[in-house]
N, C-alpha and C. Protein backbone atom coordinates (compact mmCIF):
# COMPACT_ATOMS: atom_id res chain seq x y z
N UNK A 1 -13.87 -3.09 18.46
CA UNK A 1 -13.62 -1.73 18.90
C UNK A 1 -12.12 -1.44 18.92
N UNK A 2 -11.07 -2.33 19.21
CA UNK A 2 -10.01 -1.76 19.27
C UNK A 2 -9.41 -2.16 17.83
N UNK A 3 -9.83 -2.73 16.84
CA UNK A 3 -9.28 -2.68 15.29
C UNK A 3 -9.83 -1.33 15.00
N UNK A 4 -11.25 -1.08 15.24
CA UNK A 4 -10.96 0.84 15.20
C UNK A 4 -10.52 1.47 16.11
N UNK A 5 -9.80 1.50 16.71
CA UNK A 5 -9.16 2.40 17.71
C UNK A 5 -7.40 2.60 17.18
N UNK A 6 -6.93 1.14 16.79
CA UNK A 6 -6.11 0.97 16.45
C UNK A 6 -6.11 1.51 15.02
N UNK A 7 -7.17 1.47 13.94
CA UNK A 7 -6.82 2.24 12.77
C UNK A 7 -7.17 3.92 12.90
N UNK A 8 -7.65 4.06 13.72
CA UNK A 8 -7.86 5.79 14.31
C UNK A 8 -6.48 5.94 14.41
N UNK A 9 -5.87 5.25 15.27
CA UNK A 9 -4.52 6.22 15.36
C UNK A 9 -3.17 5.93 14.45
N UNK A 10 -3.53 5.27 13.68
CA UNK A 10 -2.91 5.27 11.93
C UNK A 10 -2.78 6.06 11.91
N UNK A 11 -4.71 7.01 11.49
CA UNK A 11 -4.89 7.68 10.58
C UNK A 11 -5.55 9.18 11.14
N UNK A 12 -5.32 8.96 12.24
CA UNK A 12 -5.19 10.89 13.05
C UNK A 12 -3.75 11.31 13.61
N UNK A 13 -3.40 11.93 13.01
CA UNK A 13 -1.99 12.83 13.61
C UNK A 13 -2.29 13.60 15.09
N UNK A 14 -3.22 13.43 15.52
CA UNK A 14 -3.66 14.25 16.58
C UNK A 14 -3.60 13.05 17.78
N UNK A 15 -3.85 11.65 17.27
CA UNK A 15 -3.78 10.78 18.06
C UNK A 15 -2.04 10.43 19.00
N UNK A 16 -2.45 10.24 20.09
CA UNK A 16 -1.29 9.87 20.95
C UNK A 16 -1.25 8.24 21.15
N UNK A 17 -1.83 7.87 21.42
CA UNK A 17 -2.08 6.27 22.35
C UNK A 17 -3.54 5.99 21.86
N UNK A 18 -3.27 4.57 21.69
CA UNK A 18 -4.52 3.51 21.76
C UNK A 18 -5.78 4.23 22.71
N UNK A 19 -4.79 4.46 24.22
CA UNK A 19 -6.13 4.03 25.58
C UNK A 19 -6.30 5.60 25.77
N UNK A 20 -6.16 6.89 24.50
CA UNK A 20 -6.58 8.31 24.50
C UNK A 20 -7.78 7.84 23.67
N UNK A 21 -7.19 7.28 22.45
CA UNK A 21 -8.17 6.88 21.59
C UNK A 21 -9.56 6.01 22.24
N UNK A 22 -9.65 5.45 22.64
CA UNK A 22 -10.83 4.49 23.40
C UNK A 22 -11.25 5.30 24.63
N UNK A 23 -10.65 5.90 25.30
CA UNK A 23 -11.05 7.08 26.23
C UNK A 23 -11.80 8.22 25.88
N UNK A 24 -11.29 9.17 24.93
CA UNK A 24 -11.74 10.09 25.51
C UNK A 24 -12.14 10.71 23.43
N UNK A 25 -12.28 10.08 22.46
CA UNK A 25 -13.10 9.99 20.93
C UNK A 25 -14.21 9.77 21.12
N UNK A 26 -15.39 10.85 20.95
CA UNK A 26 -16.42 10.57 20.88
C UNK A 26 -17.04 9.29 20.12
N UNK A 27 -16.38 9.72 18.43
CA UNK A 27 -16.56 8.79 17.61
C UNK A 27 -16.67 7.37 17.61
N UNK A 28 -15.64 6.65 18.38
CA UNK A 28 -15.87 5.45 18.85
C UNK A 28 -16.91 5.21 20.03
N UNK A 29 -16.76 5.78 20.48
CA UNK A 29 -18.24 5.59 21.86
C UNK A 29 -19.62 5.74 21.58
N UNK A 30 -19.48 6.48 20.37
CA UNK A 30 -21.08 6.87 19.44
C UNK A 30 -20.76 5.39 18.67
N UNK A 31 -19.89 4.38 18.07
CA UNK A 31 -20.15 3.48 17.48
C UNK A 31 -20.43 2.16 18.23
N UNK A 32 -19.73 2.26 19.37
CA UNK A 32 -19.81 1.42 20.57
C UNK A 32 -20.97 1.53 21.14
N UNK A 33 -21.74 2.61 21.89
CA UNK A 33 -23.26 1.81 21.90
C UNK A 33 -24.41 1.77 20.87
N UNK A 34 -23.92 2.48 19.32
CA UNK A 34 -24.24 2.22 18.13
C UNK A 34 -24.67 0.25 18.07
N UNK A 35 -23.40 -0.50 18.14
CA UNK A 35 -22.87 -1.39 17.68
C UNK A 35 -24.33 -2.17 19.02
N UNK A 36 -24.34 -1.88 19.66
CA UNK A 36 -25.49 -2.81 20.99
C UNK A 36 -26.87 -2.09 20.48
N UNK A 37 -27.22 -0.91 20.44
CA UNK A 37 -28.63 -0.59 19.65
C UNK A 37 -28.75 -1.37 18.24
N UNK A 38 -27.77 -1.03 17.63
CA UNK A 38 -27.82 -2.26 16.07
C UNK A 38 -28.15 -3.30 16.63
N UNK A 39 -27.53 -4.37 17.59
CA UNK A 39 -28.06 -5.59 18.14
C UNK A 39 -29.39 -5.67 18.41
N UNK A 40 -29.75 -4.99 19.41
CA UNK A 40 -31.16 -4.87 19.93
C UNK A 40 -32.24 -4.78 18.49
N UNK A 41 -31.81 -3.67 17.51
CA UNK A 41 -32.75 -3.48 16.48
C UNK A 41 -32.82 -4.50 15.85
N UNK A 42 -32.03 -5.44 15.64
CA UNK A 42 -32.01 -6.79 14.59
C UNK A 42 -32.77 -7.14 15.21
N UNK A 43 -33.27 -7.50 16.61
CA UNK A 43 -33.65 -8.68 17.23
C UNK A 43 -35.19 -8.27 17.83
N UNK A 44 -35.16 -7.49 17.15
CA UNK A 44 -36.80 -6.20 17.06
C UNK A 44 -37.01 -6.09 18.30
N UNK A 45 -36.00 -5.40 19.11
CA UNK A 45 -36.43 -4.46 20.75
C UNK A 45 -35.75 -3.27 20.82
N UNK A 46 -36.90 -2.43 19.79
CA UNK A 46 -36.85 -1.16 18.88
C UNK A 46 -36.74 -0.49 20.06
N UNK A 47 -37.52 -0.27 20.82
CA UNK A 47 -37.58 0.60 21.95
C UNK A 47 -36.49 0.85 22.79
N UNK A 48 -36.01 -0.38 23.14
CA UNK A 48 -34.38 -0.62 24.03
C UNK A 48 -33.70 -0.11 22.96
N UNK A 49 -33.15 -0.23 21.94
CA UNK A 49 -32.02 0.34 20.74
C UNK A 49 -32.71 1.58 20.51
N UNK A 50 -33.86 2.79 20.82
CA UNK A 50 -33.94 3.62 20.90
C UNK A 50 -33.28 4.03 21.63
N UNK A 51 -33.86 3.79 22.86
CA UNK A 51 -32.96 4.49 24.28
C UNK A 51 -31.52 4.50 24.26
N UNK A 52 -31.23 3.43 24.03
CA UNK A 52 -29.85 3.25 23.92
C UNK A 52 -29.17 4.38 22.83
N UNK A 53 -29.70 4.96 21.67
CA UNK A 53 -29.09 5.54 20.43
C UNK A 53 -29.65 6.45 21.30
N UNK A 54 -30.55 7.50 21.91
CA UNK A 54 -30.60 8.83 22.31
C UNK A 54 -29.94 9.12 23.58
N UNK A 55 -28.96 8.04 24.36
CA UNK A 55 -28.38 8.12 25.71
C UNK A 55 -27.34 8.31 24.53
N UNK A 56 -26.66 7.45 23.51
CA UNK A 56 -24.99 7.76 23.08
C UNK A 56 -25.73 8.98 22.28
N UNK A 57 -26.59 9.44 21.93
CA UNK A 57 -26.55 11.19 21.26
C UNK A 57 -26.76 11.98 22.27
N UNK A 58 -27.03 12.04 23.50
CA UNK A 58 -26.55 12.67 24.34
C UNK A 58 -25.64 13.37 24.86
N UNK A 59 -24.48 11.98 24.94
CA UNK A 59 -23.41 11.79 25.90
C UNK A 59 -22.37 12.10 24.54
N UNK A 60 -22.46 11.69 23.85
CA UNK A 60 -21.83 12.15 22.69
C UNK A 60 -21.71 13.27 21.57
N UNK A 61 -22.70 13.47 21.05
CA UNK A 61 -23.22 14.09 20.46
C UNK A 61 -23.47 13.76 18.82
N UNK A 62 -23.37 12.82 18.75
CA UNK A 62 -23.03 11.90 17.45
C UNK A 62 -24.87 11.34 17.42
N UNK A 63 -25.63 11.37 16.65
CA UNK A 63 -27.07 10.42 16.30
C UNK A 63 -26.52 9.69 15.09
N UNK A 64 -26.79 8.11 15.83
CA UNK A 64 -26.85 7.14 14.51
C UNK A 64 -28.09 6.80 15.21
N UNK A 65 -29.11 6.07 14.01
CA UNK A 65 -29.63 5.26 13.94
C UNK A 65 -29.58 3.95 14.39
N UNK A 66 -29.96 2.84 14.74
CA UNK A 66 -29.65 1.86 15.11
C UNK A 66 -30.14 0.79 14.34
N UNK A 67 -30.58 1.59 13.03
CA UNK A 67 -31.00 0.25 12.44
C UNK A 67 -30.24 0.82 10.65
N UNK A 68 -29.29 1.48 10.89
CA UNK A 68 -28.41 1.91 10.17
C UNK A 68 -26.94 0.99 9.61
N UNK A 69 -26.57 0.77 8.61
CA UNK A 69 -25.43 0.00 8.64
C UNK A 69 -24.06 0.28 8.79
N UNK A 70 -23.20 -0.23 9.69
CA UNK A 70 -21.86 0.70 9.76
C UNK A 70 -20.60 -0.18 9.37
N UNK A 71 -19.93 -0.58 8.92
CA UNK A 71 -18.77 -1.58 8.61
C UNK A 71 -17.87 -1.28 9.59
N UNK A 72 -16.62 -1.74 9.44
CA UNK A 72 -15.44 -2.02 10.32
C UNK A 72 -14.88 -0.51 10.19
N UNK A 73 -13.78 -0.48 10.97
CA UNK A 73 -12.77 0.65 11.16
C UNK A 73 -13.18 1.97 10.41
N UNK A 74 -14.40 2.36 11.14
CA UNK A 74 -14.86 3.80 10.49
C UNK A 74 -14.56 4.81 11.68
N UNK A 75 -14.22 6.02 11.08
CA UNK A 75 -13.75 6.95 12.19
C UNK A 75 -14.45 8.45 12.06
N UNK A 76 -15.46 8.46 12.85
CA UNK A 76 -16.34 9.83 13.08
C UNK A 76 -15.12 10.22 13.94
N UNK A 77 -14.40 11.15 13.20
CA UNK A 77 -13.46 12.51 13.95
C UNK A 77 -14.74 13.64 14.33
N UNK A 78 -13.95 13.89 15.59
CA UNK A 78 -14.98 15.27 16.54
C UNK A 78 -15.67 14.99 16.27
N UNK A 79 -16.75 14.46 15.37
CA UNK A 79 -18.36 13.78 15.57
C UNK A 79 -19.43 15.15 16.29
N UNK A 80 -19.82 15.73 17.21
CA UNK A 80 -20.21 16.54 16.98
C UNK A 80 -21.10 17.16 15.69
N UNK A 81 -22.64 16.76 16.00
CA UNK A 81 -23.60 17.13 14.93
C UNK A 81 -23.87 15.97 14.20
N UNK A 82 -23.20 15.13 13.52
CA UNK A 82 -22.76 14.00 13.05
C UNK A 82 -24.30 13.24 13.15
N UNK A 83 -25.22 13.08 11.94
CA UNK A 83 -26.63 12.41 12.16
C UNK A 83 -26.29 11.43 10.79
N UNK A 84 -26.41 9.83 11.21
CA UNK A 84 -26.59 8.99 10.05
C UNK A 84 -28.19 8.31 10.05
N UNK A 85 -29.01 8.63 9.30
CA UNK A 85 -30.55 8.01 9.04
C UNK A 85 -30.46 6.78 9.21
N UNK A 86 -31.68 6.51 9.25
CA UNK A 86 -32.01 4.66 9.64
C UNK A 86 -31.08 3.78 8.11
N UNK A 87 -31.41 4.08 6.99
CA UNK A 87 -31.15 2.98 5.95
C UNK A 87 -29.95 3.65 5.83
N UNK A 88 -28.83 4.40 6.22
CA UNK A 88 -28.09 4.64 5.48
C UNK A 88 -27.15 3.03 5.82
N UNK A 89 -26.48 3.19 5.02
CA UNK A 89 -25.06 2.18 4.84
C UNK A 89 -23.69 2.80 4.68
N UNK A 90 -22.96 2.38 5.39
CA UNK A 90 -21.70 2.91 5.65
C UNK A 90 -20.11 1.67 5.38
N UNK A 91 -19.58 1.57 4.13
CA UNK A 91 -18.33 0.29 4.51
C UNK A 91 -17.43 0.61 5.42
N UNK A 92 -16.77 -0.35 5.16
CA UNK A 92 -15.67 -0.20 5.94
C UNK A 92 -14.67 1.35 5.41
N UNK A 93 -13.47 1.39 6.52
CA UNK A 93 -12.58 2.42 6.46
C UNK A 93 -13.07 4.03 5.98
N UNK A 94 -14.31 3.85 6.44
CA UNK A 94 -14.71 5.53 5.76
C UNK A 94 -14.24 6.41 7.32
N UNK A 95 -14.31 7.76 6.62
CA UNK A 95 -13.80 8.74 7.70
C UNK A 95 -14.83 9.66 7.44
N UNK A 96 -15.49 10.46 8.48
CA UNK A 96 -16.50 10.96 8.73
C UNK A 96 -16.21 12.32 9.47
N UNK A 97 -16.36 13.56 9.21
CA UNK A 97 -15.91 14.44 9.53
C UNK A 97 -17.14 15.13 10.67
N UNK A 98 -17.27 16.09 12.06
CA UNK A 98 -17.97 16.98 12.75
C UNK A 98 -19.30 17.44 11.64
N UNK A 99 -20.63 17.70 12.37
CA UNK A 99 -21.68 18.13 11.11
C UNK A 99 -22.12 17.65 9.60
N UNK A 100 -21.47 16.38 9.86
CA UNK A 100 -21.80 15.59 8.65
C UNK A 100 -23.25 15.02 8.69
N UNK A 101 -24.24 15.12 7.88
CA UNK A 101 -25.97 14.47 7.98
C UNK A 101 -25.57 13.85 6.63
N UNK A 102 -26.53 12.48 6.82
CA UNK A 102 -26.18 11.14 5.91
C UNK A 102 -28.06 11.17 6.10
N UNK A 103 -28.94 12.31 5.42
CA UNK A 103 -29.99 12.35 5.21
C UNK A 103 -30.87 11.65 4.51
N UNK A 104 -32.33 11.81 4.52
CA UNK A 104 -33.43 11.48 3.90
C UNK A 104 -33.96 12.70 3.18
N UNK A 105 -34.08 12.92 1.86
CA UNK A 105 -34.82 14.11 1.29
C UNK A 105 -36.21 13.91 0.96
N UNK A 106 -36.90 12.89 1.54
CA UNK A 106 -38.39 13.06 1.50
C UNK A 106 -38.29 11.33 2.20
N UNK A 107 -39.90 10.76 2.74
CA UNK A 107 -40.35 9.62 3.15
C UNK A 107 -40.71 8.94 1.95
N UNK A 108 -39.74 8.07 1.85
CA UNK A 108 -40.30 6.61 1.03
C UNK A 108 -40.16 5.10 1.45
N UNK A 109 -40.43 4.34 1.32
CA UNK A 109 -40.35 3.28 1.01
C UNK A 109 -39.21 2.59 0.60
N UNK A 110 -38.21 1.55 1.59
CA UNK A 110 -37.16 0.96 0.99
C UNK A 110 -35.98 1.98 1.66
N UNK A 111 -34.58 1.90 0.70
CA UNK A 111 -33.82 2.82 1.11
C UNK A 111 -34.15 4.91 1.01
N UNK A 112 -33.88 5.34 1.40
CA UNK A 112 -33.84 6.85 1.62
C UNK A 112 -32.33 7.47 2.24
N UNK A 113 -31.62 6.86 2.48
CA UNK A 113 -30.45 7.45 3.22
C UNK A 113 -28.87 7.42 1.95
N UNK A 114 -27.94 7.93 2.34
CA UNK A 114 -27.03 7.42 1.22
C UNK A 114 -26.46 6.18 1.91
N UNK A 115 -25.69 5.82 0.48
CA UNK A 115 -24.98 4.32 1.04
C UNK A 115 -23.45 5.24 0.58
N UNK A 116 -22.37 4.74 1.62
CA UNK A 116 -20.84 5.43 1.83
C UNK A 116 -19.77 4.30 1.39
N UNK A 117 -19.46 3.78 0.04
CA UNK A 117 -18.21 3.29 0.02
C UNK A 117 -17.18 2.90 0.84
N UNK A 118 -16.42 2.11 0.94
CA UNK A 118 -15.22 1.93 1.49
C UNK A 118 -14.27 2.70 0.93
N UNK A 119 -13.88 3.20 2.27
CA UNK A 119 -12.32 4.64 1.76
C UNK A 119 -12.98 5.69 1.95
N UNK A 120 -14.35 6.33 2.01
CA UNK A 120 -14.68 7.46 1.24
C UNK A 120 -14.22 8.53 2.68
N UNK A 121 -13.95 9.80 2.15
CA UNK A 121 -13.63 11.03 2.94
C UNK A 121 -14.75 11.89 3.00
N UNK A 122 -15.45 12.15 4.24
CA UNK A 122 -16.67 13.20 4.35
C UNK A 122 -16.37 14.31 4.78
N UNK A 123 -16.13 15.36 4.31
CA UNK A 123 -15.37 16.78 4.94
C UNK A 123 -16.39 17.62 6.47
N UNK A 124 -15.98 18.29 6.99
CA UNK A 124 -17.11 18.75 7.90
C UNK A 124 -18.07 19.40 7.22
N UNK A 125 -19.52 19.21 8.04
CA UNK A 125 -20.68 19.89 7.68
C UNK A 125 -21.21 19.53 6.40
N UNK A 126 -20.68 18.42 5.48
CA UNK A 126 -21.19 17.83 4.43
C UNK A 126 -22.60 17.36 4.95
N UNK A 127 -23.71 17.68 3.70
CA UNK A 127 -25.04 17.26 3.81
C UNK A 127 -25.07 16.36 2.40
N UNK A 128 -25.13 15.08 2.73
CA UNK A 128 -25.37 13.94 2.01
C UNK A 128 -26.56 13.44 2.14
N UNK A 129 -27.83 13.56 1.03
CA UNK A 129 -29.06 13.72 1.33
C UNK A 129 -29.81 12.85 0.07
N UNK A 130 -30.25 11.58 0.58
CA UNK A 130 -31.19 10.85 -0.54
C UNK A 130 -30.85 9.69 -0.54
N UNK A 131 -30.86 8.60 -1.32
CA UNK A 131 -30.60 7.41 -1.85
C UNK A 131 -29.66 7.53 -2.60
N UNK A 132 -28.83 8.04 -3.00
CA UNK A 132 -27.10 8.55 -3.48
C UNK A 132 -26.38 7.48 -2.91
N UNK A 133 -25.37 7.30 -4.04
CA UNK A 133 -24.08 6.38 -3.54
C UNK A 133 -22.96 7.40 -3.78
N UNK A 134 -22.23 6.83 -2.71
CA UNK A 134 -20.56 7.99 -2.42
C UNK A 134 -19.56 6.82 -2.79
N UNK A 135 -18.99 6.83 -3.60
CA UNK A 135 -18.38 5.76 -4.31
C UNK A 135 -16.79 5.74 -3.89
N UNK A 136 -16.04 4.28 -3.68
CA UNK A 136 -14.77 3.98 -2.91
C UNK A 136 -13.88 4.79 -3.19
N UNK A 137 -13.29 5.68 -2.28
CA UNK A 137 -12.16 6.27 -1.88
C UNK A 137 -12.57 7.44 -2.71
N UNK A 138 -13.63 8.08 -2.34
CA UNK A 138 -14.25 9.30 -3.01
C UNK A 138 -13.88 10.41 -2.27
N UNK A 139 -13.97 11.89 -1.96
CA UNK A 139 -14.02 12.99 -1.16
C UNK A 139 -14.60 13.69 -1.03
N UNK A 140 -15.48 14.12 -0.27
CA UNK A 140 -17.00 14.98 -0.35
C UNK A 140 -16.40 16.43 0.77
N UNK A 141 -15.87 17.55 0.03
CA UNK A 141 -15.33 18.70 0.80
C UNK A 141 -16.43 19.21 1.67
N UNK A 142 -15.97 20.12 2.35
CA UNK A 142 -15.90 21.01 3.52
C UNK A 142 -18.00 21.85 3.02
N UNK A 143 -18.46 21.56 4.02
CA UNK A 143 -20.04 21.77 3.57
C UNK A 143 -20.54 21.45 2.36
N UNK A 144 -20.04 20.92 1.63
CA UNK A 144 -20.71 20.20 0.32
C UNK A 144 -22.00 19.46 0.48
N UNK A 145 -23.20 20.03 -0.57
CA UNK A 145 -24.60 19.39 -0.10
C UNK A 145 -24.58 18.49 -1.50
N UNK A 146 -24.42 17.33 -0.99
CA UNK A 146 -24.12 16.26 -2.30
C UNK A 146 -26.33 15.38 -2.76
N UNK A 147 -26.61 15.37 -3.99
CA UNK A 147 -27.58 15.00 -3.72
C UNK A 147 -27.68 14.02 -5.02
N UNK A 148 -26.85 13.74 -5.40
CA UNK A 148 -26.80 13.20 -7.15
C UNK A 148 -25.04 12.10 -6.16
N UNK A 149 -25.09 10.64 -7.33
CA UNK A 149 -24.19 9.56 -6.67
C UNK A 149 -23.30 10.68 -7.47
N UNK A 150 -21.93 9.72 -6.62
CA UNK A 150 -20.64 10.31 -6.50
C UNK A 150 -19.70 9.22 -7.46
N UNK A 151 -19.13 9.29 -8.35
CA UNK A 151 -18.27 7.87 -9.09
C UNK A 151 -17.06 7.85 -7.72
N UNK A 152 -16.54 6.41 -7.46
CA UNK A 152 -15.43 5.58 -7.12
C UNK A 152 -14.42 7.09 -7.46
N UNK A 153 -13.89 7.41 -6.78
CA UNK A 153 -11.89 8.15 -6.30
C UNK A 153 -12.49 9.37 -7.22
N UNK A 154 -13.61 9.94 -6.75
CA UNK A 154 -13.85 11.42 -7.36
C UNK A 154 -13.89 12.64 -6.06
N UNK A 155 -13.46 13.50 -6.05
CA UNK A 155 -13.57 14.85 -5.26
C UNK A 155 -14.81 15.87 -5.70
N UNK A 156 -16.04 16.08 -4.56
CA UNK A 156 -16.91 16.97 -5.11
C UNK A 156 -16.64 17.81 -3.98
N UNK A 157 -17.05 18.96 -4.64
CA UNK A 157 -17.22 20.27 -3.37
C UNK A 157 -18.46 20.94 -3.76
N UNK A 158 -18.58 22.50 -2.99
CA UNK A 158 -20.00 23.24 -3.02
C UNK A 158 -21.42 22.40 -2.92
N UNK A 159 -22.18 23.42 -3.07
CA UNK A 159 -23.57 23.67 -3.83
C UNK A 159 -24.36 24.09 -4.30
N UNK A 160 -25.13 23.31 -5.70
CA UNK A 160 -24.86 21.29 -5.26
C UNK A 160 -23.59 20.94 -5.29
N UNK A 161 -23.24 19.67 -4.96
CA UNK A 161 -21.52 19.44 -4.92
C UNK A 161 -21.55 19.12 -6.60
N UNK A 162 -20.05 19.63 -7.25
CA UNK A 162 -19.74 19.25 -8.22
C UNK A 162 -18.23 18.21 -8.25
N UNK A 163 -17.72 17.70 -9.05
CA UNK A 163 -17.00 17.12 -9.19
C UNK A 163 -15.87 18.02 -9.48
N UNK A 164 -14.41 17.90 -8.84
CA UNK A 164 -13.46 19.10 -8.88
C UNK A 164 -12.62 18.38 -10.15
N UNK A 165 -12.19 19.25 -10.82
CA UNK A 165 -11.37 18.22 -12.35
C UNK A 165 -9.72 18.44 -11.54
N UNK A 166 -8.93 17.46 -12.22
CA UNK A 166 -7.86 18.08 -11.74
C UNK A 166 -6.97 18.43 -13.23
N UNK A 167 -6.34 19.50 -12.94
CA UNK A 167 -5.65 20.12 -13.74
C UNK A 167 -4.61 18.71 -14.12
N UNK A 168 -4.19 18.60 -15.55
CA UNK A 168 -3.73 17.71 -16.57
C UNK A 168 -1.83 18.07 -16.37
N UNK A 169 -1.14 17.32 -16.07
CA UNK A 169 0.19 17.48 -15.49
C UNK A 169 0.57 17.56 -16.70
N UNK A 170 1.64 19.12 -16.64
CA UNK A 170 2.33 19.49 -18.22
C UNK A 170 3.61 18.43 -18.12
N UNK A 171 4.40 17.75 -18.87
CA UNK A 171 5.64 17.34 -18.77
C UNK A 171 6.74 18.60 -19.34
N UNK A 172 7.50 18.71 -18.53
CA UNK A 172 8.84 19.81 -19.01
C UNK A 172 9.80 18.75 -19.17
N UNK A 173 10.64 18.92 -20.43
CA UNK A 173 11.84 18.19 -20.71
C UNK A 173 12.60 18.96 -20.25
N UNK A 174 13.85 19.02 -19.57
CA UNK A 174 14.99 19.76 -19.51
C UNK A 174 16.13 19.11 -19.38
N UNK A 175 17.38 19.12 -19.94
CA UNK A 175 18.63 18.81 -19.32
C UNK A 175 19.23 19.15 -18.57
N UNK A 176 20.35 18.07 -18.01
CA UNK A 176 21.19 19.13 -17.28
C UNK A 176 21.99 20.30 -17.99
N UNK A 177 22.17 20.01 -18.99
CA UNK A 177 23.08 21.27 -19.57
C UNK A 177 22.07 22.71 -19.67
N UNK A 178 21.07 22.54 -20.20
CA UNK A 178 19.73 23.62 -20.61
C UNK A 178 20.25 24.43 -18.81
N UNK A 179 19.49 23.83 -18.27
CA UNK A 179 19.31 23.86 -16.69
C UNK A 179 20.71 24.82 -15.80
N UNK A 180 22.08 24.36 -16.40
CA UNK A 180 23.07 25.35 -16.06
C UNK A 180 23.49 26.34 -16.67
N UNK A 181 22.64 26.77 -18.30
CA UNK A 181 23.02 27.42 -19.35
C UNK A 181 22.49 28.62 -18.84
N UNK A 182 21.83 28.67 -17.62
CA UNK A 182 21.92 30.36 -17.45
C UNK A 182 22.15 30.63 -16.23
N UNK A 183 23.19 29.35 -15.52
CA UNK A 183 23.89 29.92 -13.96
C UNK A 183 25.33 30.39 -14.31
N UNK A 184 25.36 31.81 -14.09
CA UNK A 184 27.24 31.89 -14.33
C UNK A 184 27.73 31.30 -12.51
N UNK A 185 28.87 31.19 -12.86
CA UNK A 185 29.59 30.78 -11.47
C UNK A 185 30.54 31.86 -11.09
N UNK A 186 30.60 32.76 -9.88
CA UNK A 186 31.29 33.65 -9.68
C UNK A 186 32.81 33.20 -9.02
């Protein structure tokens, strides 16, 4: 808990101190009794890691699953709305934005949830919905309903989310001489 607390305040400008961060972030406290319902669910006392996951969606407002996978130093910012399904999988260092659902688009068998790369960026209110992979150090914008995998260091937005291209960098040659050939000096 405090290797994420400590990479939270890396990587929030909003952060002051460690003991704000462990105080008063939902996000970590939704992973913290996350992290004891995950226990309980391994050890099949489904019922106890229920209770336990609908007391931290309560008190939090964050629903994980408890039989969900979460890696190291992940940071549900404002969290708020924030639902990850039973199979989803989550690596390390992902960042998770308010109203983010890490959905099921129908009951099957096996996985149904997405699986989240390491690195990846979830914008708020993103709906990530299916057996989809969000691939390392990817970016899923601001309500984007992603339902098709995402390639490794790609940006999707809308919907459905598409992949944003980025404009192709022109090179300009100039000299210094070009460059002063049309400053007079008074």
């Amino acid at each position: 808990m405090f290797q994420t607390a400590r990479s939270i305040l890396k990587r929030d400008p909003a952060a002051h101190s460690l003991l704000e961060v462990l105080l008063t972030y939902p996000g970590i406290r939704a992973l913290f009794w996350y992290r004891m319902a995950h226990f309980l669910a391994f050890h099949r006392l489904y019922t106890l890691a229920g209770l336990l996951s609908q007391h931290a969606a309560k008190v939090t407002g964050i629903t994980i699953s408890p039989e969900a996978q979460i890696g190291k130093r992940v940071f549900i910012d404002h969290g708020t709305g924030v639902v990850i399904g039973a199979t989803a999988i989550i690596e390390d260092d992902v960042t998770i934005l308010h109203g983010v659902t890490l959905g099921a688009r129908r009951a099957v068998e096996g996985r149904r949830h997405p699986y989240v790369k390491r690195g990846a960026f979830i914008g708020a209110n993103a709906q990530l919905l299916g057996a989809i992979t969000i691939g390392s150090s990817s970016k899923v914008g601001a309500g984007a309903i992603v339902l098709k995998d995402v390639a490794d260091q790609t940006t999707v937005v809308g919907n459905p989310a598409k992949r944003v291209k980025r404009p192709e960098a022109k090179v300009i040659s100039v000299t210094f001489t070009e460059l002063n050939a049309g400053t007079k000096h008074k």
